[in-house]
PDB file of N, CA and C in Angstrom:
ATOM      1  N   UNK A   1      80.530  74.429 112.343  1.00  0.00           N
ATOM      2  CA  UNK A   1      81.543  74.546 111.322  1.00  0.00           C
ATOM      3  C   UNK A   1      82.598  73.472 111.564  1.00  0.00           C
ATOM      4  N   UNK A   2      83.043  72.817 110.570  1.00  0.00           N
ATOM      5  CA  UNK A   2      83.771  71.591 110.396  1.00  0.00           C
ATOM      6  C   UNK A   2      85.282  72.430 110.434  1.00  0.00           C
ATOM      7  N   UNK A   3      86.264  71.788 111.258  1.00  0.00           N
ATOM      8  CA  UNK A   3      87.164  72.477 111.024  1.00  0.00           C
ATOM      9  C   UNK A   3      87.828  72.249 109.495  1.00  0.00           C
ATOM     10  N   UNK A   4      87.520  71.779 108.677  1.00  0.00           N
ATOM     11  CA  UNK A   4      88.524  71.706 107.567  1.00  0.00           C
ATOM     12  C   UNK A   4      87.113  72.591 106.179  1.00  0.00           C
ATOM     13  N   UNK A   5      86.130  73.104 106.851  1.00  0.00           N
ATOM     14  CA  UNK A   5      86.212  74.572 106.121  1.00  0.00           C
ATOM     15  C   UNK A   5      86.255  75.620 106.684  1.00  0.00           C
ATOM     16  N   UNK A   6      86.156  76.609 105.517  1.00  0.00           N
ATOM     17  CA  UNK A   6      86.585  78.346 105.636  1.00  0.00           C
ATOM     18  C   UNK A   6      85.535  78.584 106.590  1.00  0.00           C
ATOM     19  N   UNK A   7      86.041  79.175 107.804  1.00  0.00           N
ATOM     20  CA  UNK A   7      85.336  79.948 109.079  1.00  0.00           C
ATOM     21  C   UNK A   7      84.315  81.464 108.222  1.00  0.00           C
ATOM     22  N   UNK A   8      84.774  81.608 106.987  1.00  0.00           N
ATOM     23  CA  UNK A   8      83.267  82.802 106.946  1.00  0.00           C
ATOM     24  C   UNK A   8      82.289  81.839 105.758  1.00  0.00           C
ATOM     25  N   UNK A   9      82.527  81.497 105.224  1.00  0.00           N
ATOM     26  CA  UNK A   9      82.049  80.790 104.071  1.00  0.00           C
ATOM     27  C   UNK A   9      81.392  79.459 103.962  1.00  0.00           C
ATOM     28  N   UNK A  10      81.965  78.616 104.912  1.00  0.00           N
ATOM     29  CA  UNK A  10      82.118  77.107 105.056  1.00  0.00           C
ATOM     30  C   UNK A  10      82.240  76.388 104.205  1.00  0.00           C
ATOM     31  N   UNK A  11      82.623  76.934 103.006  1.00  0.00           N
ATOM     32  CA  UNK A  11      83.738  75.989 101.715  1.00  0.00           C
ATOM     33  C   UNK A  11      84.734  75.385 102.308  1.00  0.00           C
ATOM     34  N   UNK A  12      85.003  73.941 101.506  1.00  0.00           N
ATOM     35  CA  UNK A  12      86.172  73.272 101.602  1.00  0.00           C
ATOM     36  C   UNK A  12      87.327  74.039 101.441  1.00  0.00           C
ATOM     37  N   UNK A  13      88.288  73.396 102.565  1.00  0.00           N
ATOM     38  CA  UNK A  13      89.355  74.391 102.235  1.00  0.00           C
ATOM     39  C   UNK A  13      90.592  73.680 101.586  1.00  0.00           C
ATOM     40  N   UNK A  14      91.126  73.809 100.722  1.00  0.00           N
ATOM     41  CA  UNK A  14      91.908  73.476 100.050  1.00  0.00           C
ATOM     42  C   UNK A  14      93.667  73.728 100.428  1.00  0.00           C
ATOM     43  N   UNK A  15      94.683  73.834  99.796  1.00  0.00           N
ATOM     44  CA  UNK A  15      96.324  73.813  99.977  1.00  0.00           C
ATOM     45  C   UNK A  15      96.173  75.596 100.170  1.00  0.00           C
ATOM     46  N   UNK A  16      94.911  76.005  99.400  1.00  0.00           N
ATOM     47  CA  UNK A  16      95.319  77.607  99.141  1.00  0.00           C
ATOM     48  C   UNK A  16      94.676  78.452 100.799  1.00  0.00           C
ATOM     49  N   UNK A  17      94.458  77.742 101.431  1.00  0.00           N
ATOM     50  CA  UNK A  17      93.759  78.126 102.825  1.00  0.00           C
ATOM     51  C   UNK A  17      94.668  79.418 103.479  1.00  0.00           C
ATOM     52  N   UNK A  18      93.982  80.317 104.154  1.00  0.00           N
ATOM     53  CA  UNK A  18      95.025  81.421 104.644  1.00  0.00           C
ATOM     54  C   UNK A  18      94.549  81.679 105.893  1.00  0.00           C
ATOM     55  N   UNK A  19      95.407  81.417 106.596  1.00  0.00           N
ATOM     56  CA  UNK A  19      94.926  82.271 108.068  1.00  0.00           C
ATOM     57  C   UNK A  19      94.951  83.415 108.333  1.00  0.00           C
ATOM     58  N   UNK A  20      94.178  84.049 109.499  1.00  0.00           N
ATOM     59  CA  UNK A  20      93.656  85.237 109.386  1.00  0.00           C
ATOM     60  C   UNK A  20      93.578  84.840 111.041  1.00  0.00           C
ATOM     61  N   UNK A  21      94.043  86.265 111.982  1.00  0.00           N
ATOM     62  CA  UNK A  21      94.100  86.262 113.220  1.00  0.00           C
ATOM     63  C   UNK A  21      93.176  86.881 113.598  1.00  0.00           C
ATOM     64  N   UNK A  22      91.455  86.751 114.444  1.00  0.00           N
ATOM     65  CA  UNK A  22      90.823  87.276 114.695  1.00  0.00           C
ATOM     66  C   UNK A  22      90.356  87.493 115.917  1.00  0.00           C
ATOM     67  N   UNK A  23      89.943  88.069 116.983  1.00  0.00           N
ATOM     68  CA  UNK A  23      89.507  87.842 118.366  1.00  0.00           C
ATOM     69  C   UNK A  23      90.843  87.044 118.802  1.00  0.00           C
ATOM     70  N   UNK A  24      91.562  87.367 118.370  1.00  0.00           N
ATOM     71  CA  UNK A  24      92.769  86.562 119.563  1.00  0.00           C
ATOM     72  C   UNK A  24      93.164  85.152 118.771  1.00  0.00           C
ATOM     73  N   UNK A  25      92.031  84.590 117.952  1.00  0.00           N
ATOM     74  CA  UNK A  25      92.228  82.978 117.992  1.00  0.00           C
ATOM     75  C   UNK A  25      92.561  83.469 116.076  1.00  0.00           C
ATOM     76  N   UNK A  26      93.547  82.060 115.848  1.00  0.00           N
ATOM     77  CA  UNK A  26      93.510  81.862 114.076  1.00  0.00           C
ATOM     78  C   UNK A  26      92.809  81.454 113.301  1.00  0.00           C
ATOM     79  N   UNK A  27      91.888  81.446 112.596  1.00  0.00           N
ATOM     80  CA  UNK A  27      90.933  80.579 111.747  1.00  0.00           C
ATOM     81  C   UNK A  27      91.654  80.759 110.277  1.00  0.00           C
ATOM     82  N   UNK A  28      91.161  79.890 109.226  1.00  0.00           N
ATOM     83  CA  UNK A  28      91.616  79.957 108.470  1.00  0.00           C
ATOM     84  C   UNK A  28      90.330  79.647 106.550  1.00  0.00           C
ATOM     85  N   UNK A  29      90.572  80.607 105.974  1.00  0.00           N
ATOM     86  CA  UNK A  29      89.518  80.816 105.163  1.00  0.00           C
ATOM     87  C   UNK A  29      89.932  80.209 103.909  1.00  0.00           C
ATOM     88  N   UNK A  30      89.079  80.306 102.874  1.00  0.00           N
ATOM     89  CA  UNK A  30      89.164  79.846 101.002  1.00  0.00           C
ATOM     90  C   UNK A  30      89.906  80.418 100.602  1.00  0.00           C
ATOM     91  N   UNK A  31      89.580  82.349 101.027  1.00  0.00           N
ATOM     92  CA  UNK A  31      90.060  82.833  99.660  1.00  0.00           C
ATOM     93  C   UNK A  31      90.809  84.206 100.638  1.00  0.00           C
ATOM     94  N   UNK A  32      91.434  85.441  99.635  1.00  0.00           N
ATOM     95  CA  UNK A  32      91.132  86.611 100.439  1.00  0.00           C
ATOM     96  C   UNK A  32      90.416  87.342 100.571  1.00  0.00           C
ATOM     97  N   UNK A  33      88.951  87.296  99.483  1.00  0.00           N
ATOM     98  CA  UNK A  33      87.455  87.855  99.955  1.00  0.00           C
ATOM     99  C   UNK A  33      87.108  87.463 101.395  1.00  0.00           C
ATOM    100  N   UNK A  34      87.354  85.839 101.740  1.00  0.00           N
ATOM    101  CA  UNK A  34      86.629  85.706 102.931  1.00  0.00           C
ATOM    102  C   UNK A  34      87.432  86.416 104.413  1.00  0.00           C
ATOM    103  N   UNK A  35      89.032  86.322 103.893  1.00  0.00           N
ATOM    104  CA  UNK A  35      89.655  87.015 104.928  1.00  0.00           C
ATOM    105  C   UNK A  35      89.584  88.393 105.206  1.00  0.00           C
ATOM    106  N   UNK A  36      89.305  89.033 104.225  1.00  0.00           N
ATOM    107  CA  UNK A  36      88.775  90.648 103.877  1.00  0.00           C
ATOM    108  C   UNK A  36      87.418  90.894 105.094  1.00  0.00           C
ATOM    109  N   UNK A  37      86.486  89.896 104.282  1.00  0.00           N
ATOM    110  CA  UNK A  37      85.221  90.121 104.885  1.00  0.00           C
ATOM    111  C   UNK A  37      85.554  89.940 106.809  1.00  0.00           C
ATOM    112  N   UNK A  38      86.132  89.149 107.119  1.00  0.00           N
ATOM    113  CA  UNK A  38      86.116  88.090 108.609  1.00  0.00           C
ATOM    114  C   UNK A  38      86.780  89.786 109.170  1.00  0.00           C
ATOM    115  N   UNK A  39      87.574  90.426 108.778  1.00  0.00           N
ATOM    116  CA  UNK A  39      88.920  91.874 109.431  1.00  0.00           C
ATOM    117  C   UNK A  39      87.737  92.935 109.284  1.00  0.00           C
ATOM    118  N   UNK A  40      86.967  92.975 108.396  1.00  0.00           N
ATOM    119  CA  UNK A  40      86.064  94.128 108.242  1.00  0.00           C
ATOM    120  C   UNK A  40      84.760  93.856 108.961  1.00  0.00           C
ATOM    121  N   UNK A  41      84.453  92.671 109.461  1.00  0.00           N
ATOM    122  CA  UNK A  41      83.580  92.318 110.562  1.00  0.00           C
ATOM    123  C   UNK A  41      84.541  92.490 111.863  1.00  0.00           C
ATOM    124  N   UNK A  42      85.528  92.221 112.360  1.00  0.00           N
ATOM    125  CA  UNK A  42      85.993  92.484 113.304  1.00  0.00           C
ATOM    126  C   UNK A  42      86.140  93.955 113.654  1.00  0.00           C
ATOM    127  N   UNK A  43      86.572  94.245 112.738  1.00  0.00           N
ATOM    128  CA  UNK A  43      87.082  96.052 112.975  1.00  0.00           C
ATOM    129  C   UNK A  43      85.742  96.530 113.198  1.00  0.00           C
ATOM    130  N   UNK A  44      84.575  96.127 112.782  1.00  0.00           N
ATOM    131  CA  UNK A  44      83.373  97.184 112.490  1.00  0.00           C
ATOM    132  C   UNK A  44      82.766  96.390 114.192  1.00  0.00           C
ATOM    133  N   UNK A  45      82.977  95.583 114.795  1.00  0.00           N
ATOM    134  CA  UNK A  45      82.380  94.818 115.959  1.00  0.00           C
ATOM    135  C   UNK A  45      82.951  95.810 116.589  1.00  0.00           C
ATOM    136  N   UNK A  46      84.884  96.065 116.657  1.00  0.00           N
ATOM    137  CA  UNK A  46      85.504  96.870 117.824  1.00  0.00           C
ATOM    138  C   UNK A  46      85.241  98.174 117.562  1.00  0.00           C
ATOM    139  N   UNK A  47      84.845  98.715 116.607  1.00  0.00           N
ATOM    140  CA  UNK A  47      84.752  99.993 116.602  1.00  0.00           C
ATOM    141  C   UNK A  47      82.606 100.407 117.336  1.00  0.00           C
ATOM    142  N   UNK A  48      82.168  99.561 117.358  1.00  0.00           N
ATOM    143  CA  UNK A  48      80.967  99.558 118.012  1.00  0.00           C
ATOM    144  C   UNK A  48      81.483  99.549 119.031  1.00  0.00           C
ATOM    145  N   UNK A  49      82.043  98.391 119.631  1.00  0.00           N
ATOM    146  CA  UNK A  49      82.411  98.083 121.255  1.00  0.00           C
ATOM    147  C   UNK A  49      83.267  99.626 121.447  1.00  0.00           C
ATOM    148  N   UNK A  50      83.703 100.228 121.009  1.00  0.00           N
ATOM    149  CA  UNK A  50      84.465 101.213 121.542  1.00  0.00           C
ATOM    150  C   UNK A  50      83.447 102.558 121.620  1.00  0.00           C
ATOM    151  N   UNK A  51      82.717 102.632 120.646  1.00  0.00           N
ATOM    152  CA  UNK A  51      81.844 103.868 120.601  1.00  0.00           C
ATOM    153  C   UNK A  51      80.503 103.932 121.860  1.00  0.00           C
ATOM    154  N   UNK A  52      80.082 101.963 121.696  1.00  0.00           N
ATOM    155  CA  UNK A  52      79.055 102.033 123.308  1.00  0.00           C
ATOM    156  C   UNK A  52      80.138 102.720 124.369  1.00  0.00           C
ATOM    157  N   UNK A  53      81.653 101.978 124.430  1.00  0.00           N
ATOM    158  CA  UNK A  53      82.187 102.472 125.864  1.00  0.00           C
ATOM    159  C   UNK A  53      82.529 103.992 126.049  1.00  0.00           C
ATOM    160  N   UNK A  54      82.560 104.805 124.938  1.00  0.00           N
ATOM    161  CA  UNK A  54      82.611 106.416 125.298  1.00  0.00           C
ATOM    162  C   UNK A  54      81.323 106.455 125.097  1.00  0.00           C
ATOM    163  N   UNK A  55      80.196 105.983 124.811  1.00  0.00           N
ATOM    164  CA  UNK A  55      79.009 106.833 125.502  1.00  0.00           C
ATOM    165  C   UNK A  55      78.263 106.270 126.625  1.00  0.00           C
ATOM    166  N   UNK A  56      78.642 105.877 127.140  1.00  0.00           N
ATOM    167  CA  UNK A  56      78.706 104.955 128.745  1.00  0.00           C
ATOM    168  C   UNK A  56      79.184 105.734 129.037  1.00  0.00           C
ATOM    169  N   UNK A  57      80.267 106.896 129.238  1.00  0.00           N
ATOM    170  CA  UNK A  57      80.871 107.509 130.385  1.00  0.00           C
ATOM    171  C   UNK A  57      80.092 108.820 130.716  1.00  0.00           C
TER     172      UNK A  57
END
């Protein structure tokens, strides 16, 4: 991925670009579909990572 496109999409990113704080680091997307999508992949990653670690105990 080229940094000058959208981290979910890889469209050019234009003046309308929005960052979005994910895993710690900023990337920055097209639209707010792609920032929607990038928070609802994160949340659904940590909420796995949290459900393996209570059934690990």
């Amino acid at each position: 991925m080229k940094e000058d496109t959208c981290a979910a999409c890889d469209c050019e990113l234009d003046d309308t670009r929005i960052a979005v704080k994910i895993g710690g680091k900023t990337v920055e997307v097209c639209c707010e579909e792609c920032a929607i999508a990038l928070r609802e992949a994160e949340a659904a990653t940590l909420a796995a990572a949290a459900t393996a670690a209570h059934a690990g105990r």
